[in-house]
PDB file of N, CA and C in Angstrom:
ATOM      1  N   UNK A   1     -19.381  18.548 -29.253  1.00  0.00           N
ATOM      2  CA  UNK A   1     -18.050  18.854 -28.755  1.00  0.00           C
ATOM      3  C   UNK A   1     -17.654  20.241 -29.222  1.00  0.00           C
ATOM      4  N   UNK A   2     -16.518  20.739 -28.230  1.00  0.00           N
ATOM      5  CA  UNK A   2     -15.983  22.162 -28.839  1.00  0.00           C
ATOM      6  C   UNK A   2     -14.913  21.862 -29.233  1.00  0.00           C
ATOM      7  N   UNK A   3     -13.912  23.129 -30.294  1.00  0.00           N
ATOM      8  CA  UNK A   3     -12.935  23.423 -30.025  1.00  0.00           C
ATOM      9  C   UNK A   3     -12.369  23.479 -29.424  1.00  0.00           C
ATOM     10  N   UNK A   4     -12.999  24.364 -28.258  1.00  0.00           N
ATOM     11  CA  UNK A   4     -12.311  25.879 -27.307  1.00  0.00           C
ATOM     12  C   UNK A   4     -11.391  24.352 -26.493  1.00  0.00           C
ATOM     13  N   UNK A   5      -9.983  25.108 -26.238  1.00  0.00           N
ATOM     14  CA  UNK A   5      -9.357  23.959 -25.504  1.00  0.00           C
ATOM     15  C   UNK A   5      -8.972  24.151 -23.977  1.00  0.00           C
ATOM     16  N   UNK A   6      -9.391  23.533 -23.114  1.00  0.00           N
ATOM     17  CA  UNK A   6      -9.492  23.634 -21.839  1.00  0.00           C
ATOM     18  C   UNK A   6      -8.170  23.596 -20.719  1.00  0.00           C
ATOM     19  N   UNK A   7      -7.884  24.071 -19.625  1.00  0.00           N
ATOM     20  CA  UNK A   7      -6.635  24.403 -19.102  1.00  0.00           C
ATOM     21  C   UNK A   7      -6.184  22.725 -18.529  1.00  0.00           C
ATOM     22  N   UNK A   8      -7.763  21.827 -18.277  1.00  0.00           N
ATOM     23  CA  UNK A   8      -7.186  20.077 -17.957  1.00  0.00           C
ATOM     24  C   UNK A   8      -6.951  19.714 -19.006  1.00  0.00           C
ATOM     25  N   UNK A   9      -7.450  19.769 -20.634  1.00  0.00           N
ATOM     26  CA  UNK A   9      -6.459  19.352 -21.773  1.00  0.00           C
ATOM     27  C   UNK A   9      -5.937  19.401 -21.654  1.00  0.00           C
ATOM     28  N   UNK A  10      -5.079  20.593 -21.932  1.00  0.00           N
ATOM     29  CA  UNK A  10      -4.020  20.630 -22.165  1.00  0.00           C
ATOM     30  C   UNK A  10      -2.822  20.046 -20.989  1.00  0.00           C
ATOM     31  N   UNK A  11      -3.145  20.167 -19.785  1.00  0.00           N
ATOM     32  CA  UNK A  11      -2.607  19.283 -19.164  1.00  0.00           C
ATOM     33  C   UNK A  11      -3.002  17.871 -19.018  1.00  0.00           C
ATOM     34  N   UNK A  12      -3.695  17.092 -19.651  1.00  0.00           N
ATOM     35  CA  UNK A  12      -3.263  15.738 -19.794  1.00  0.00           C
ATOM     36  C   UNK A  12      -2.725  15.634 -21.609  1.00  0.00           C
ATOM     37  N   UNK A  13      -2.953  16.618 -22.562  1.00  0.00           N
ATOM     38  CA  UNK A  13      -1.766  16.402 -23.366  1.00  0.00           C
ATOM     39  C   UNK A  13      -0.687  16.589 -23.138  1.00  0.00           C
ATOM     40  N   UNK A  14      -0.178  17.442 -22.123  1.00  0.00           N
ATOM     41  CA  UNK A  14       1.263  17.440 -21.595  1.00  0.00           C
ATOM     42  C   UNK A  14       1.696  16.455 -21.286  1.00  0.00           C
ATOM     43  N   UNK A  15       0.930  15.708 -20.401  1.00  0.00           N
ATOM     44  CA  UNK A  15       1.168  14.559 -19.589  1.00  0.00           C
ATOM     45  C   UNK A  15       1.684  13.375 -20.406  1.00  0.00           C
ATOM     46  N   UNK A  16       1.116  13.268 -21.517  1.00  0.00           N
ATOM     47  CA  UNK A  16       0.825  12.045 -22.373  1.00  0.00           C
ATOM     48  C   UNK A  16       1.842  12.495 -23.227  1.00  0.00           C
ATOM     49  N   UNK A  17       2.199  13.143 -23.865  1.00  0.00           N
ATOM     50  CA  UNK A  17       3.324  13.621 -24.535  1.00  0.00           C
ATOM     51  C   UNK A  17       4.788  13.455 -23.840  1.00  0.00           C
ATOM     52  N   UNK A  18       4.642  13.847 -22.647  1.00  0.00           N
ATOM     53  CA  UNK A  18       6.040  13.166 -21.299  1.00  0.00           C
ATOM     54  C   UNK A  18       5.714  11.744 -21.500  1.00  0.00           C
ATOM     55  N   UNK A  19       4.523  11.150 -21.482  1.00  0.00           N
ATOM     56  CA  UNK A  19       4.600   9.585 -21.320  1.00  0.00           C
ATOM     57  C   UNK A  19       5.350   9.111 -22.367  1.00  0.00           C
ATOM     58  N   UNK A  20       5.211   9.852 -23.636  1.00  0.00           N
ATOM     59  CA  UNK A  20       5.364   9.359 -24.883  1.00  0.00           C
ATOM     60  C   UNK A  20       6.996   9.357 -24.836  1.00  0.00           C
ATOM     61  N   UNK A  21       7.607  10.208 -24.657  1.00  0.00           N
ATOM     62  CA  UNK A  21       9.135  10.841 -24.640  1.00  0.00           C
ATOM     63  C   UNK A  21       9.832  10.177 -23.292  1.00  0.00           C
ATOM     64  N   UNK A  22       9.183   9.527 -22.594  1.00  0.00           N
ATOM     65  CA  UNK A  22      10.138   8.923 -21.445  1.00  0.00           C
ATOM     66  C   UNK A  22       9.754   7.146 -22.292  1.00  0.00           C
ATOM     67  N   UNK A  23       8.677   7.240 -23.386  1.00  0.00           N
ATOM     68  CA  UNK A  23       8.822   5.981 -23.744  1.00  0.00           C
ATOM     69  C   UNK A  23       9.731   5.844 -24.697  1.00  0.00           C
ATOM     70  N   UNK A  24       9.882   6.561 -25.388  1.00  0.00           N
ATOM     71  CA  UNK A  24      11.022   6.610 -26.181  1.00  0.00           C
ATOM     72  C   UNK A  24      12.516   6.894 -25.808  1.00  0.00           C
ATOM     73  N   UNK A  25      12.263   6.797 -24.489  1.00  0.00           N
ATOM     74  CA  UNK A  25      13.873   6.712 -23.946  1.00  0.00           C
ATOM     75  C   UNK A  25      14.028   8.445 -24.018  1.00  0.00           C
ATOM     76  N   UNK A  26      13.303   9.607 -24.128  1.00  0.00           N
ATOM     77  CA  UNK A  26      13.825  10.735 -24.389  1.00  0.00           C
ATOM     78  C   UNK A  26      13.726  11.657 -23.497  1.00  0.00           C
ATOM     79  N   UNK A  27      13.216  10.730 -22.203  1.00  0.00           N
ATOM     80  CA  UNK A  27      13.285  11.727 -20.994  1.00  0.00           C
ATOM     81  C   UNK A  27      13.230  11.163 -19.790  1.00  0.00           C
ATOM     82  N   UNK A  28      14.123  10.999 -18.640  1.00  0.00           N
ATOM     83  CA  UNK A  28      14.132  10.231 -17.522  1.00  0.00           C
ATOM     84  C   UNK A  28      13.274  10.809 -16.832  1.00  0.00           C
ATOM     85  N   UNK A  29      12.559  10.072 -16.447  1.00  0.00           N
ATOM     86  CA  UNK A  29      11.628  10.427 -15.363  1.00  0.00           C
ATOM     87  C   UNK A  29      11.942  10.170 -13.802  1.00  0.00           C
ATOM     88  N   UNK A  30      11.797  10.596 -12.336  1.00  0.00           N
ATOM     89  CA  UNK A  30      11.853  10.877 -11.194  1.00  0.00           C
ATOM     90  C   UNK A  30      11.243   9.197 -10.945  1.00  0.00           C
ATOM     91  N   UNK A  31      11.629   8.118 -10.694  1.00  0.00           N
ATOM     92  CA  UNK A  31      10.971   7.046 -10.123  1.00  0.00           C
ATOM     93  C   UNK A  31      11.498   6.806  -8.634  1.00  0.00           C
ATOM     94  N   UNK A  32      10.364   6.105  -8.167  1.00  0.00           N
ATOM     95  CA  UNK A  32      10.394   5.283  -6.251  1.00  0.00           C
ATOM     96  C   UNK A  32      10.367   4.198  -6.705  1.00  0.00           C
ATOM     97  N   UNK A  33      11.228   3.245  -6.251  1.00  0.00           N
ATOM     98  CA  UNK A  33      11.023   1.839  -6.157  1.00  0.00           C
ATOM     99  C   UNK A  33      10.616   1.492  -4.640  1.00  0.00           C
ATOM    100  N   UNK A  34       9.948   1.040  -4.286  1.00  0.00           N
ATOM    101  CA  UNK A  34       9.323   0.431  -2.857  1.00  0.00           C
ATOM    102  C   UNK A  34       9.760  -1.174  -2.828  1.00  0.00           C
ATOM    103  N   UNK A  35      10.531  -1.458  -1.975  1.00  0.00           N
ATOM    104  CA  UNK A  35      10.540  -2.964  -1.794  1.00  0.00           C
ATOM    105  C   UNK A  35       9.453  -3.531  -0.959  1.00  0.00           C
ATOM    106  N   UNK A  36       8.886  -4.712  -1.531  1.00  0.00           N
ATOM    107  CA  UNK A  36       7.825  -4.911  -0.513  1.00  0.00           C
ATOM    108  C   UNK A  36       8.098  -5.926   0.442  1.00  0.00           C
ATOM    109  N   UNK A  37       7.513  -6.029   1.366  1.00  0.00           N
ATOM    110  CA  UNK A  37       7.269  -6.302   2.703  1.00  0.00           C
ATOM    111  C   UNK A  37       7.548  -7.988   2.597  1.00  0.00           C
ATOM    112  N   UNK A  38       8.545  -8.713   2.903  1.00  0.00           N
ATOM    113  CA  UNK A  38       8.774 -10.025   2.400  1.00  0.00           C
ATOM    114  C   UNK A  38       7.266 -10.609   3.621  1.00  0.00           C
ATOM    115  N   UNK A  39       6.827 -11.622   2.887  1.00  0.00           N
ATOM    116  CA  UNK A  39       6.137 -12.509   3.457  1.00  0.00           C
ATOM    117  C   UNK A  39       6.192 -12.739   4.863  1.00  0.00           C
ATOM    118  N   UNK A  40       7.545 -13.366   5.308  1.00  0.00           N
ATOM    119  CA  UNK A  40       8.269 -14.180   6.760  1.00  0.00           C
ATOM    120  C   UNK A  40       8.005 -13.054   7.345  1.00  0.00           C
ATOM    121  N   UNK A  41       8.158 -11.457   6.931  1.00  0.00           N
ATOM    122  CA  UNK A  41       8.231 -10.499   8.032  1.00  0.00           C
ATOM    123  C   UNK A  41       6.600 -10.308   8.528  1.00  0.00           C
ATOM    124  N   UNK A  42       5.577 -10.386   7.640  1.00  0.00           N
ATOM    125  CA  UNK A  42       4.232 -10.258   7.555  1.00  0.00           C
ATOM    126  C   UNK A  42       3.733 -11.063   9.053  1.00  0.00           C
ATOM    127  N   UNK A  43       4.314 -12.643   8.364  1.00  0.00           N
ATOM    128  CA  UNK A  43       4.136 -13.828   9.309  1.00  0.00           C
ATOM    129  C   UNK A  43       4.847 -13.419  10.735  1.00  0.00           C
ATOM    130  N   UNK A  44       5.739 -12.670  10.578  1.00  0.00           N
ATOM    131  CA  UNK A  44       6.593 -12.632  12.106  1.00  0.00           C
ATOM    132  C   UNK A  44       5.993 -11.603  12.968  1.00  0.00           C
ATOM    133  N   UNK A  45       5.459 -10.671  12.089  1.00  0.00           N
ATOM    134  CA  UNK A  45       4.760  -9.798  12.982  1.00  0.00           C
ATOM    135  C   UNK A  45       3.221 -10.308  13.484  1.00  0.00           C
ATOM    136  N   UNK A  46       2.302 -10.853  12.345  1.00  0.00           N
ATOM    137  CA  UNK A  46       1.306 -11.617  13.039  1.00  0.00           C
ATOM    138  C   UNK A  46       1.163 -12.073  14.199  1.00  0.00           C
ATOM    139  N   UNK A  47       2.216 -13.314  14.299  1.00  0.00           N
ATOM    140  CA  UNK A  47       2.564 -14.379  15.339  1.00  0.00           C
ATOM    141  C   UNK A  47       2.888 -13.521  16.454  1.00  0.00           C
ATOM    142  N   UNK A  48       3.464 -12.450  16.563  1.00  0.00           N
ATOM    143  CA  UNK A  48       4.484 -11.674  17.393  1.00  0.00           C
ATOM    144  C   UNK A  48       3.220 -10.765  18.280  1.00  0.00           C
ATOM    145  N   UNK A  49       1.808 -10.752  17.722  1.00  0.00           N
ATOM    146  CA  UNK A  49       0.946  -9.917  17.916  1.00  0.00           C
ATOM    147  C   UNK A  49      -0.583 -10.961  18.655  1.00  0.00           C
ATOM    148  N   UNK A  50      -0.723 -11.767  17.498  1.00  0.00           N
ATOM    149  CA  UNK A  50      -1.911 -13.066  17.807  1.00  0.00           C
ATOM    150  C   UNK A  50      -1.418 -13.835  17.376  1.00  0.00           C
ATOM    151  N   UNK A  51      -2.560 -15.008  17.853  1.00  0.00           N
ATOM    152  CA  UNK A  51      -1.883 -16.097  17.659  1.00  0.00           C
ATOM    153  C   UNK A  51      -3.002 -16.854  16.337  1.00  0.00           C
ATOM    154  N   UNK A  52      -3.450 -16.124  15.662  1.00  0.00           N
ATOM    155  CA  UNK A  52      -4.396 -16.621  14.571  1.00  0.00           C
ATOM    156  C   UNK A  52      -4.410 -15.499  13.386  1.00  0.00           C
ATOM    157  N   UNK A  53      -4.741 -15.370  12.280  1.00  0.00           N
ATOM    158  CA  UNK A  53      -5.251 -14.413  11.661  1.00  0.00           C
ATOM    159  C   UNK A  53      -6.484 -13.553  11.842  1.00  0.00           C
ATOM    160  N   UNK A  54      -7.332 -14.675  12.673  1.00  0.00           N
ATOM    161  CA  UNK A  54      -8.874 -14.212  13.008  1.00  0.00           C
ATOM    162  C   UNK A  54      -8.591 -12.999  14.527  1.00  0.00           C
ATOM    163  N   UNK A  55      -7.591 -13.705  15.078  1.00  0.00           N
ATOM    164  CA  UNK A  55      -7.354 -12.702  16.004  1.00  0.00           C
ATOM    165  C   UNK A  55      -6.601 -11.233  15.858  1.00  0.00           C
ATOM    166  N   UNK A  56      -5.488 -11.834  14.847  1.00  0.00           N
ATOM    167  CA  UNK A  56      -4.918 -10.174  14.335  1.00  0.00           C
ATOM    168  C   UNK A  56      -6.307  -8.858  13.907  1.00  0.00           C
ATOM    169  N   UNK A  57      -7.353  -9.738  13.404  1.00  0.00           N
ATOM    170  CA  UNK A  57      -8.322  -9.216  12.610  1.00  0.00           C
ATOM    171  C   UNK A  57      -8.896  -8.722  13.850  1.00  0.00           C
ATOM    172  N   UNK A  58      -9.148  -9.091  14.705  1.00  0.00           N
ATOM    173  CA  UNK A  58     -10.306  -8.613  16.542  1.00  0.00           C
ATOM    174  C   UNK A  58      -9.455  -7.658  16.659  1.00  0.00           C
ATOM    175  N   UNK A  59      -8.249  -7.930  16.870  1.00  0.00           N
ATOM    176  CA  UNK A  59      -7.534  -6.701  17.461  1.00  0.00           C
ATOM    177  C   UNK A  59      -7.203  -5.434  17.002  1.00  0.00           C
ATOM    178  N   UNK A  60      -7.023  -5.452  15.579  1.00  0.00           N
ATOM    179  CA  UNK A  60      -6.579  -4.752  14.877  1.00  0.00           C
ATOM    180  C   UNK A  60      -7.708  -4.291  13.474  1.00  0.00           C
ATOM    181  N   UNK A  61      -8.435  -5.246  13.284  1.00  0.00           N
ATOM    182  CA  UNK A  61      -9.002  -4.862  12.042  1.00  0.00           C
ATOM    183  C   UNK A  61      -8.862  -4.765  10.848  1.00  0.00           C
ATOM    184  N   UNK A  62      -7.999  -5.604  10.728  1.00  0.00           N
ATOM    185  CA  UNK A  62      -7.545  -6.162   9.430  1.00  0.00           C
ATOM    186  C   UNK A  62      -7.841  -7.061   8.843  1.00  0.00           C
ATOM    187  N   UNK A  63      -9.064  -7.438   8.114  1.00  0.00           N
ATOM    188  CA  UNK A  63      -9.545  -8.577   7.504  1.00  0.00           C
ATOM    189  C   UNK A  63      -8.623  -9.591   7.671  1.00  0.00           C
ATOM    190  N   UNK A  64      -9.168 -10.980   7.880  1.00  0.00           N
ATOM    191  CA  UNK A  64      -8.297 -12.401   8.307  1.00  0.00           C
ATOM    192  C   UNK A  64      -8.084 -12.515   6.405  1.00  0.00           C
ATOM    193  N   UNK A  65      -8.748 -12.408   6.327  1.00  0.00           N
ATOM    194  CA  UNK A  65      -8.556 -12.623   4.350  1.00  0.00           C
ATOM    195  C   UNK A  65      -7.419 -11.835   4.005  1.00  0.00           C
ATOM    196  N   UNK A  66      -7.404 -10.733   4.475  1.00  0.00           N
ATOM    197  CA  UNK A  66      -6.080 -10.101   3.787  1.00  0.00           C
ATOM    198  C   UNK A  66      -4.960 -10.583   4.355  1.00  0.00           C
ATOM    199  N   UNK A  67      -4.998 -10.458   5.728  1.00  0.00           N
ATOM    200  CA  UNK A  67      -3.802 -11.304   6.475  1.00  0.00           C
ATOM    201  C   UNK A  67      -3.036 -12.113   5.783  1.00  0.00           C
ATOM    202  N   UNK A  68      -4.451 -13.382   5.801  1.00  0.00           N
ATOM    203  CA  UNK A  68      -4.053 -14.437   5.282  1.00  0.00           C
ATOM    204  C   UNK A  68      -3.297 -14.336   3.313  1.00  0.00           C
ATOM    205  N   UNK A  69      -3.357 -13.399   2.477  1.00  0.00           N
ATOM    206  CA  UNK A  69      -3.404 -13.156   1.483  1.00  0.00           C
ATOM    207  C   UNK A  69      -1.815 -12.601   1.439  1.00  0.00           C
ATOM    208  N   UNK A  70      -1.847 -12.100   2.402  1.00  0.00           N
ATOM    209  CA  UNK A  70      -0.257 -11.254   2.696  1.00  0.00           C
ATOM    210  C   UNK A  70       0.658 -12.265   2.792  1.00  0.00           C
ATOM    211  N   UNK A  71       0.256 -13.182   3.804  1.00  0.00           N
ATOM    212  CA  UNK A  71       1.263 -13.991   4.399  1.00  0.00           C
ATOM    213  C   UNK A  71       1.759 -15.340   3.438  1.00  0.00           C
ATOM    214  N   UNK A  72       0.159 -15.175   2.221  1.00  0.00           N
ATOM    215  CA  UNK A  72       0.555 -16.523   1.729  1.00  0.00           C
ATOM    216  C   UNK A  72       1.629 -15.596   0.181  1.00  0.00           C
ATOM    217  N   UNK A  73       1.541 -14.693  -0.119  1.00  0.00           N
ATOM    218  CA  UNK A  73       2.306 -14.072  -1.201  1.00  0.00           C
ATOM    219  C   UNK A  73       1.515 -13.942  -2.384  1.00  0.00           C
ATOM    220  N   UNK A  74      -0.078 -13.695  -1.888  1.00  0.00           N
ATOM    221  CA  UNK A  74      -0.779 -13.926  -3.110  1.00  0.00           C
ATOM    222  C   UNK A  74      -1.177 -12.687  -3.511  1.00  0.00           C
ATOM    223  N   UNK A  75      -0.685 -11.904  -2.510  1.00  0.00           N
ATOM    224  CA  UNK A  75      -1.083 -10.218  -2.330  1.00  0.00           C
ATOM    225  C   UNK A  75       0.005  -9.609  -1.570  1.00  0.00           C
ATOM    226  N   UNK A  76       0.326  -7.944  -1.649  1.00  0.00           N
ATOM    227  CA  UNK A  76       1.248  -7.649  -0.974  1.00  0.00           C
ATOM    228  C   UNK A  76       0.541  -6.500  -0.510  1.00  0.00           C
ATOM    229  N   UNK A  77       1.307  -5.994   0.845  1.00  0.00           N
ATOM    230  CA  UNK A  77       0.280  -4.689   1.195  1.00  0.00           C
ATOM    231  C   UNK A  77       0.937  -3.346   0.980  1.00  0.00           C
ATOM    232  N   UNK A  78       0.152  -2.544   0.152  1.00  0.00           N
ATOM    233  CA  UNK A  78       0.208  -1.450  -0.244  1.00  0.00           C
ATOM    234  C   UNK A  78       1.103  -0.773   0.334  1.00  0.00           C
ATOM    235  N   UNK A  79       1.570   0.548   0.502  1.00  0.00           N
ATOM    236  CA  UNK A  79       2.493   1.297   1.241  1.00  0.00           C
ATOM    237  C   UNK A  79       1.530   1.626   2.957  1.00  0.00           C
ATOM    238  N   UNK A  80      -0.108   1.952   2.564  1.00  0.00           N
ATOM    239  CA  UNK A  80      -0.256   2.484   3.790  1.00  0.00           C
ATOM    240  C   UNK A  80      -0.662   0.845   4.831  1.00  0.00           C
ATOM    241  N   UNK A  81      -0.286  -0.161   4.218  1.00  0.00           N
ATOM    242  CA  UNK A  81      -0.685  -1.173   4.645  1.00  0.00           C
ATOM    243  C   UNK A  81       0.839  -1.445   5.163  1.00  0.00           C
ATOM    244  N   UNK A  82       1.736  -1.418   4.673  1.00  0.00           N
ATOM    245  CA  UNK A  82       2.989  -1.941   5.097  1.00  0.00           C
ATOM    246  C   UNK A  82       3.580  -0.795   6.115  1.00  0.00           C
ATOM    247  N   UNK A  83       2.876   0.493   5.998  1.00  0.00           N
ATOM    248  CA  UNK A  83       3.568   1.081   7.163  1.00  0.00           C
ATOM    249  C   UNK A  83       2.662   0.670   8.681  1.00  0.00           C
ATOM    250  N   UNK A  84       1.225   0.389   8.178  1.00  0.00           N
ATOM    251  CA  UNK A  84       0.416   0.238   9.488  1.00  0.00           C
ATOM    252  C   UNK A  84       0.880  -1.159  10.181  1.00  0.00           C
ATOM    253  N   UNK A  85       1.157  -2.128   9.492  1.00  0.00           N
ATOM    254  CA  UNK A  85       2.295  -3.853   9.703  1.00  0.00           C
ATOM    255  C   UNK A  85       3.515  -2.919  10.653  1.00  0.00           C
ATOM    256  N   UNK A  86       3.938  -1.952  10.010  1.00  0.00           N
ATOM    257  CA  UNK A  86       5.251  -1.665  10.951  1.00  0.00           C
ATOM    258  C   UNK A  86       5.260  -1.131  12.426  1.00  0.00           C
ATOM    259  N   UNK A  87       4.227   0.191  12.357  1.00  0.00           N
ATOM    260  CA  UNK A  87       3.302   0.351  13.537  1.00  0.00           C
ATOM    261  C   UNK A  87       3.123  -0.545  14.289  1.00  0.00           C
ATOM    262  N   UNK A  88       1.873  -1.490  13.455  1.00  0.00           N
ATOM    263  CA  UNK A  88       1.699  -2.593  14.990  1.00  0.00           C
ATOM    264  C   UNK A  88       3.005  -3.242  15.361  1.00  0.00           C
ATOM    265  N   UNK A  89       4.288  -3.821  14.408  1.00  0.00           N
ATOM    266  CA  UNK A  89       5.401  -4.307  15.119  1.00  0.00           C
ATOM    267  C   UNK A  89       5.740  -3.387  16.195  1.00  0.00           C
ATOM    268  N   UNK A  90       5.741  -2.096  16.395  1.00  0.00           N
ATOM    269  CA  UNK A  90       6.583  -1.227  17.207  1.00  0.00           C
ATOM    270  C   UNK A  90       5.602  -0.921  18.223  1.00  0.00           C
ATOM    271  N   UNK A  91       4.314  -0.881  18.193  1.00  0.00           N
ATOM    272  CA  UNK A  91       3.259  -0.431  19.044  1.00  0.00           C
ATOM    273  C   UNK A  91       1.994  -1.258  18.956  1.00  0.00           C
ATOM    274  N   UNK A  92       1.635  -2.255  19.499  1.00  0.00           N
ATOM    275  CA  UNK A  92       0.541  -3.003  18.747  1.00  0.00           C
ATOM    276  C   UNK A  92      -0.478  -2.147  19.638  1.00  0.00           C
ATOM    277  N   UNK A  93      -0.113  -1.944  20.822  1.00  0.00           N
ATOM    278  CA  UNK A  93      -1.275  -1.281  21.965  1.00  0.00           C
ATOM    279  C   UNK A  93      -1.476  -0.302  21.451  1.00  0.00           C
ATOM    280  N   UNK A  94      -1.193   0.567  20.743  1.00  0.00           N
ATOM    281  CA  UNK A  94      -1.257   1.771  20.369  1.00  0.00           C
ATOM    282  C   UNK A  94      -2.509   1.177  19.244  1.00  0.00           C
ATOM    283  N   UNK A  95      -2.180   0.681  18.344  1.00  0.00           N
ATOM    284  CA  UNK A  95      -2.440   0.447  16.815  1.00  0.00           C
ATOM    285  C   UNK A  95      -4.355   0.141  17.727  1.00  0.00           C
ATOM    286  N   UNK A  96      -4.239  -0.694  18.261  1.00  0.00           N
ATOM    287  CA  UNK A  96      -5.284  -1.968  19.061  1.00  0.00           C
ATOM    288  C   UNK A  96      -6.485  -0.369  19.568  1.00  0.00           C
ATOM    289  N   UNK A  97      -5.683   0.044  20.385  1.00  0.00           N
ATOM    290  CA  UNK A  97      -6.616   1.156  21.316  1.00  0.00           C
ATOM    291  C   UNK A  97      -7.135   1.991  19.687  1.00  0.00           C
ATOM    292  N   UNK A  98      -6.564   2.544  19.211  1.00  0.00           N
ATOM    293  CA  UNK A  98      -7.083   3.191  18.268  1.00  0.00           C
ATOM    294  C   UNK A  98      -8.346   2.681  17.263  1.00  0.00           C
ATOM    295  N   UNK A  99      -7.927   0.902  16.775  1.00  0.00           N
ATOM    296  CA  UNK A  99      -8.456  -0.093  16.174  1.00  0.00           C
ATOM    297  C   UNK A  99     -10.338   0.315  16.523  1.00  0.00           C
ATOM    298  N   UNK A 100     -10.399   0.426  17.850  1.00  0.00           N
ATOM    299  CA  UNK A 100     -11.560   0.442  18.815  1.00  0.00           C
ATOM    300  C   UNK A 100     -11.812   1.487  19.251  1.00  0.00           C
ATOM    301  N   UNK A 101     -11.594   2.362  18.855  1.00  0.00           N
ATOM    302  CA  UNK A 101     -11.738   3.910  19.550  1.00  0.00           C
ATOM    303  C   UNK A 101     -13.293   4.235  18.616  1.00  0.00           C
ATOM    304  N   UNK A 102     -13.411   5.193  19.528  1.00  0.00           N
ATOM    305  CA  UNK A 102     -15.282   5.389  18.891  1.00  0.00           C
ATOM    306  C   UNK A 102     -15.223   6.346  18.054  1.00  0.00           C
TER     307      UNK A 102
END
């Protein structure tokens, strides 16, 4: 190992030093809270689209496992997952043609 101290040290001791001082209450940090995607809406858009999970999955390409994972609350979908759920509510033909595009 060296001394010599490097310009990514020192920026993740910066980093970790902010971690340290917003843990100690000594510095507010900039937070997003994301509400997630209630279940019923998951389920409403499914239904609203196919009439199975296996079929949301043909059309769209979304593993029936995750579907199914979403809808039961055992998993929630990520941000780029809950905006692509919103998409297909507003455009499923859109979402579908693309799904299959070469």
């Amino acid at each position: 190992m060296t001394d010599e101290r490097t310009e990514l040290g020192v920026a993740l001791e910066d980093g970790l030093k902010e971690a340290l001082a917003w843990k100690r209450g000594e510095l507010a940090l900039e937070t997003v809270n994301i509400d997630p995607m209630p279940v019923e809406r998951i389920r409403a858009i499914r239904k609203k689209v196919a009439k199975s999970a296996k079929e949301f999955e043909r059309r769209f390409g979304i593993p029936a496992a995750t579907v199914n994972n979403w809808e039961q609350g055992r998993r929630s979908p990520d941000p780029a997952g809950r905006l692509l759920l919103k998409v297909i509510e507003q455009a499923p033909e859109i979402v579908e043609k693309a799904a299959h595009a070469a």
